[in-house]
C-alpha atoms as a PDB file:
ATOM      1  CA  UNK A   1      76.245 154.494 127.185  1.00  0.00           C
ATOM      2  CA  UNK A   2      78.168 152.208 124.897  1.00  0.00           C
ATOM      3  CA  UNK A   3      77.518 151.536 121.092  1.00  0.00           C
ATOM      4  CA  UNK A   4      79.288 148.593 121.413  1.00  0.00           C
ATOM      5  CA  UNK A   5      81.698 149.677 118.519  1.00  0.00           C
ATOM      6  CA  UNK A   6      85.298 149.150 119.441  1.00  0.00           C
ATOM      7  CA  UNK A   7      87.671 151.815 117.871  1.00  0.00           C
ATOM      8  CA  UNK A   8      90.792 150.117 116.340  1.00  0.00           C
ATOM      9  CA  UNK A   9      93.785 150.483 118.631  1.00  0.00           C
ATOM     10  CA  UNK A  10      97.006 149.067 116.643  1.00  0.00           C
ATOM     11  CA  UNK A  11      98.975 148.494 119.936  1.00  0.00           C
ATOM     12  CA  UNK A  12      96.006 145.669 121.066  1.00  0.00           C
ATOM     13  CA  UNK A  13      95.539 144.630 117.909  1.00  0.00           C
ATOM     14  CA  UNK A  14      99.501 143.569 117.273  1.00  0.00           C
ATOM     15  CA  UNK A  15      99.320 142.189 120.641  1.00  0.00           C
ATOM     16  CA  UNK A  16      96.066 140.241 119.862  1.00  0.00           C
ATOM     17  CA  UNK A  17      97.644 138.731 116.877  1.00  0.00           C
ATOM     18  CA  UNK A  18     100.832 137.516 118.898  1.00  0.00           C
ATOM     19  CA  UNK A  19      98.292 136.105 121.193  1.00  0.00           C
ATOM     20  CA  UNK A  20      96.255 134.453 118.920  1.00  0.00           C
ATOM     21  CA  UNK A  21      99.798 132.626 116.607  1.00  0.00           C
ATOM     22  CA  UNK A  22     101.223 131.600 120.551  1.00  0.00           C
ATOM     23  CA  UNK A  23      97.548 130.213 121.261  1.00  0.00           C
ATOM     24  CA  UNK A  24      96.865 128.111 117.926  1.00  0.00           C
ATOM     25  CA  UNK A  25     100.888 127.085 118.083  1.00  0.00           C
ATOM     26  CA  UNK A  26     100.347 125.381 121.710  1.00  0.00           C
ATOM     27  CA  UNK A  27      97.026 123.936 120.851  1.00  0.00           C
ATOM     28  CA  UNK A  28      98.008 122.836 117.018  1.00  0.00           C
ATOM     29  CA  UNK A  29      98.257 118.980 117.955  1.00  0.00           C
ATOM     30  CA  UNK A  30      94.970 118.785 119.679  1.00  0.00           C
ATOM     31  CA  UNK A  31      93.260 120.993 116.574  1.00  0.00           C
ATOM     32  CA  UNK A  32      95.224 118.827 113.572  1.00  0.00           C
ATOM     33  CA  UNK A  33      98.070 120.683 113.342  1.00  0.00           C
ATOM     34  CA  UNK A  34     101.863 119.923 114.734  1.00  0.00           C
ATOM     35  CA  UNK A  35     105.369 122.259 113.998  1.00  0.00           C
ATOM     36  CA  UNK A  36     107.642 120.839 111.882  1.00  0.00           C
ATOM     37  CA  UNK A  37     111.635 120.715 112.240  1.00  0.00           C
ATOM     38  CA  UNK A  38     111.434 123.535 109.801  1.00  0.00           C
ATOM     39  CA  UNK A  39     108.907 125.571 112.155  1.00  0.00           C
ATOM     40  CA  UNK A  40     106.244 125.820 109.899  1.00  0.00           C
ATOM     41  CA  UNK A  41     102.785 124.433 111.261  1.00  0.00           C
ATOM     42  CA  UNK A  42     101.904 121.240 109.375  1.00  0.00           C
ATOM     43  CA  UNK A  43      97.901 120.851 109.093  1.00  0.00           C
ATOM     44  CA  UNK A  44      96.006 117.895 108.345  1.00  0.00           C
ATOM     45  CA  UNK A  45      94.599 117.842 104.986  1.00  0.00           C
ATOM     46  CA  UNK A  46      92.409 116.048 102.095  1.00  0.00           C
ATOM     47  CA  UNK A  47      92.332 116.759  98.789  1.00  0.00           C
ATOM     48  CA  UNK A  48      89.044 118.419  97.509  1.00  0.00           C
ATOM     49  CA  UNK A  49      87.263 115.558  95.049  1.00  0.00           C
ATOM     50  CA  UNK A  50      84.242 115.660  92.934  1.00  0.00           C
ATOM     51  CA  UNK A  51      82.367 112.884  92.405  1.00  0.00           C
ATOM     52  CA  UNK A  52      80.058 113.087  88.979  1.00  0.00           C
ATOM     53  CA  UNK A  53      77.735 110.016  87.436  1.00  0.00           C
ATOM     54  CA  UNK A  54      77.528 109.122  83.957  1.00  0.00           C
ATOM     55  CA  UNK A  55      75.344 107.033  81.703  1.00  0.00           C
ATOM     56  CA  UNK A  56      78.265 104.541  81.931  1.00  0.00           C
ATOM     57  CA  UNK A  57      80.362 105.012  85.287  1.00  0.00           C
ATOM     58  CA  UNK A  58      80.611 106.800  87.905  1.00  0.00           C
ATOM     59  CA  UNK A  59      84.084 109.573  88.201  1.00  0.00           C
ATOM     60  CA  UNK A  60      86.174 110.381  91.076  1.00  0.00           C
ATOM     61  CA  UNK A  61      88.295 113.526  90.530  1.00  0.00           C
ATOM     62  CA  UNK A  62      90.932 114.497  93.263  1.00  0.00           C
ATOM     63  CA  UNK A  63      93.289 117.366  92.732  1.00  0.00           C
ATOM     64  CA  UNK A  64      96.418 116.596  94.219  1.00  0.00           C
ATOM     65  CA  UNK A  65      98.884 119.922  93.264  1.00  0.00           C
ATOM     66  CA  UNK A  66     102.428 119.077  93.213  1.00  0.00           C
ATOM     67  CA  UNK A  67     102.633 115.379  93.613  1.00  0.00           C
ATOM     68  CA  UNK A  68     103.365 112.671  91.506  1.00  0.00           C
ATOM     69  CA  UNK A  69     101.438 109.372  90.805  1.00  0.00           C
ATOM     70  CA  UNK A  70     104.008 107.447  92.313  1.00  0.00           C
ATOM     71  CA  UNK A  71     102.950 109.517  96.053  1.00  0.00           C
ATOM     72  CA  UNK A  72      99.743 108.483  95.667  1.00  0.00           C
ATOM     73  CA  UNK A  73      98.225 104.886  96.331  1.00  0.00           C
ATOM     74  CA  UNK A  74      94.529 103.802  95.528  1.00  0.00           C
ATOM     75  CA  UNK A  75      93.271 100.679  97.602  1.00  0.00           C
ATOM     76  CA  UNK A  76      89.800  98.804  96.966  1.00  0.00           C
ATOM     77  CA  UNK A  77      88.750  96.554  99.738  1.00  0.00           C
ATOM     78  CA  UNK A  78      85.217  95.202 100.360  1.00  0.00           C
ATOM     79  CA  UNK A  79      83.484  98.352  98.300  1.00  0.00           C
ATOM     80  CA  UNK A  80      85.505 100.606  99.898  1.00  0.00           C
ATOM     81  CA  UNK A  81      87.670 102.937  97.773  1.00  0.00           C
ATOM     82  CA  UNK A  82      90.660 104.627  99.632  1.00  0.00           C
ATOM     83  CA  UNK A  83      92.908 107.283  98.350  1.00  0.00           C
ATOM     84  CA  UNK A  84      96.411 108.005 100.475  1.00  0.00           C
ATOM     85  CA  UNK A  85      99.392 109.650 100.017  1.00  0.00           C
ATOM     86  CA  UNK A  86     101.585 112.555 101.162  1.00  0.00           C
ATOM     87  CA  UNK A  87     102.149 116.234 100.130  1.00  0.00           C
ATOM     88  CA  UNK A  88     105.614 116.847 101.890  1.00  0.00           C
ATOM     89  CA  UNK A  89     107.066 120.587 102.894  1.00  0.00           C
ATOM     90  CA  UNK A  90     109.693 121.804 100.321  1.00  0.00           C
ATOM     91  CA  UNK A  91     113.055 121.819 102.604  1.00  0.00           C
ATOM     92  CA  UNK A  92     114.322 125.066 103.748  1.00  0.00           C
ATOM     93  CA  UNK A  93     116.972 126.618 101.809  1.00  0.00           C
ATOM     94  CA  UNK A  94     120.016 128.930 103.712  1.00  0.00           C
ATOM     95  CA  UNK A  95     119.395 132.403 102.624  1.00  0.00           C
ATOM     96  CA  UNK A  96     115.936 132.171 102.075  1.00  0.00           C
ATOM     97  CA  UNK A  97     113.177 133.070 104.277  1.00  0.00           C
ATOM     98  CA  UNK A  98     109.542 131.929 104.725  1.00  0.00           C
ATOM     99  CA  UNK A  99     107.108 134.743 105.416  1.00  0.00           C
ATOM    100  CA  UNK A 100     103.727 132.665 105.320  1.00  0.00           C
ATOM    101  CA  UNK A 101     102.905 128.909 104.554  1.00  0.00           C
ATOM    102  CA  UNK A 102      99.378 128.830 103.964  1.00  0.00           C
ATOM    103  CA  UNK A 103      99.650 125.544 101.651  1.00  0.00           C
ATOM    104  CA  UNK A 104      98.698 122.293 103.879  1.00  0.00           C
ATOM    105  CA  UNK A 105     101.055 119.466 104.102  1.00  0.00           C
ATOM    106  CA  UNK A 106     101.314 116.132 105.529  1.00  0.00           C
ATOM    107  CA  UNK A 107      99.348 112.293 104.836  1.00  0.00           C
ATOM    108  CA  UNK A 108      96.022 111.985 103.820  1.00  0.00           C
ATOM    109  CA  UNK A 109      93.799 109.525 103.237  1.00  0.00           C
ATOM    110  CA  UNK A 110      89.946 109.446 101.577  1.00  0.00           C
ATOM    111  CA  UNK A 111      87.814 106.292 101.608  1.00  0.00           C
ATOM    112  CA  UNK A 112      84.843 105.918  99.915  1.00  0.00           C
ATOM    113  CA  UNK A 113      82.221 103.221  99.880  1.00  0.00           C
ATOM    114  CA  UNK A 114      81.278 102.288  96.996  1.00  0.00           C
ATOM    115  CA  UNK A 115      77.897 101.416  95.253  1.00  0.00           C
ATOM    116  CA  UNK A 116      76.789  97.727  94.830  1.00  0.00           C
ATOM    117  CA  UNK A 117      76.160  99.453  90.985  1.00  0.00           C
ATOM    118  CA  UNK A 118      80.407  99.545  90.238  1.00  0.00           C
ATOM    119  CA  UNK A 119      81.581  96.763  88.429  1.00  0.00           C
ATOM    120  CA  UNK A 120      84.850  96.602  91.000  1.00  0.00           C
ATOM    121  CA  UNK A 121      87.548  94.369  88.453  1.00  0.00           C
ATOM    122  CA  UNK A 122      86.818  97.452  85.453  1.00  0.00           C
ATOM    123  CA  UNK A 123      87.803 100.140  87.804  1.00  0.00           C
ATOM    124  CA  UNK A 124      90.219 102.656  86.095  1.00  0.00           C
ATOM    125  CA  UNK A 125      92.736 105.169  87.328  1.00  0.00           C
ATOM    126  CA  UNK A 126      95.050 108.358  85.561  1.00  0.00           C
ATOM    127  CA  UNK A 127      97.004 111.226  87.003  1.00  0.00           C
ATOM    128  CA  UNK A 128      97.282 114.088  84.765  1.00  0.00           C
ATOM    129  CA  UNK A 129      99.119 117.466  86.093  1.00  0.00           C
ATOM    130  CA  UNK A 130      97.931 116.999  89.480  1.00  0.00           C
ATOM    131  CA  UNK A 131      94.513 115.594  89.050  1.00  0.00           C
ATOM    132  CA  UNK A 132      93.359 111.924  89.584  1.00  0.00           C
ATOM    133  CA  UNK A 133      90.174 110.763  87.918  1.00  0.00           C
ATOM    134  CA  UNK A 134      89.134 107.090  89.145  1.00  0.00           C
ATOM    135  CA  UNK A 135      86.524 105.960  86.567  1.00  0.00           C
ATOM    136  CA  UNK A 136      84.149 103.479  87.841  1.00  0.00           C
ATOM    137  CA  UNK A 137      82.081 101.698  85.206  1.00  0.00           C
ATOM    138  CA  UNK A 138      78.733 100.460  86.551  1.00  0.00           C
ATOM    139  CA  UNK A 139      77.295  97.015  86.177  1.00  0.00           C
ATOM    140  CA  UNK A 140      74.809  96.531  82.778  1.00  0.00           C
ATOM    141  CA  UNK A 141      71.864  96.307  84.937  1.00  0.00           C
ATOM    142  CA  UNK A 142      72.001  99.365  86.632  1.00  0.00           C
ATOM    143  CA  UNK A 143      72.458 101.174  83.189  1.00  0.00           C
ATOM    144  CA  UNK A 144      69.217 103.086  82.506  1.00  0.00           C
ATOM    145  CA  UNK A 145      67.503 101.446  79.394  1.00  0.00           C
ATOM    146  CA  UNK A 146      64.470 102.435  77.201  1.00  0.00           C
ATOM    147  CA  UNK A 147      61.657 100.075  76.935  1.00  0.00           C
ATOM    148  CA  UNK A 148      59.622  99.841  74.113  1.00  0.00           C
ATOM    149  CA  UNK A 149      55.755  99.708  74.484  1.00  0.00           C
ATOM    150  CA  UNK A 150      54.025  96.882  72.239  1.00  0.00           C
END
């Protein structure tokens, strides 16, 4: 009778973990990822963004660590807003070796539609250490507004 508890065994598990690397290396392009010239798996990746509402205007926040605002272009084409750029690998230096990339590299690119509520020719952009906030003021009409009782 089994328990179906598996004592640990470090002579599979080493060989389970070269297993699993050589399996997610030879399927990497079909799951997003692809090696680099500098060996280091390059994964597909978007910036995390929060997207908060105002009285006033709605805010896009996108944290982009280690890039510049000249990497980074915004686009706004029939209500749609897109965000694209590239996070590229820090080149490999002789004498130095990498023991684990965890950090995702590569081109991105976010589009989001937009509201019939934005007032599209006000829409505001700034890049401050790493973050881009994308203020989008919202027509008068959609403003909430009290109304007094006679």
């Amino acid at each position: 009778m089994t328990t179906g508890l598996m004592r640990w065994n470090p002579e599979t598990d080493l060989l389970r973990g070269r297993m699993d690397r050589l399996f997610n290396e030879m399927l990497g392009d079909i799951w997003g990822g692809r090696a680099s010239a500098e060996g280091v798996a390059m994964r597909t990746w978007a910036p995390p963004v929060d997207i908060r509402e105002t009285e006033d205007a709605l805010v896009l926040t996108a944290e982009l660590p280690g890039m510049s605002k000249e990497e980074v272009e915004i686009t706004l084409e029939n209500n749609v807003l897109t965000l694209a750029g590239e996070r590229k690998f820090e080149k490999e230096v002789k004498g130095e070796t990498w023991h684990r990339v965890e950090r995702s590299y590569g081109s991105f690119s976010r589009s989001f539609t937009l509201p019939a509520t934005v007032r599209i020719e006000r829409v505001e952009a700034s890049f401050t250490d790493g973050v881009l906030a994308i203020k989008l003021p919202k027509v008068e009409e959609s403003k909430p507004r009290k109304i007094a009782i006679r």
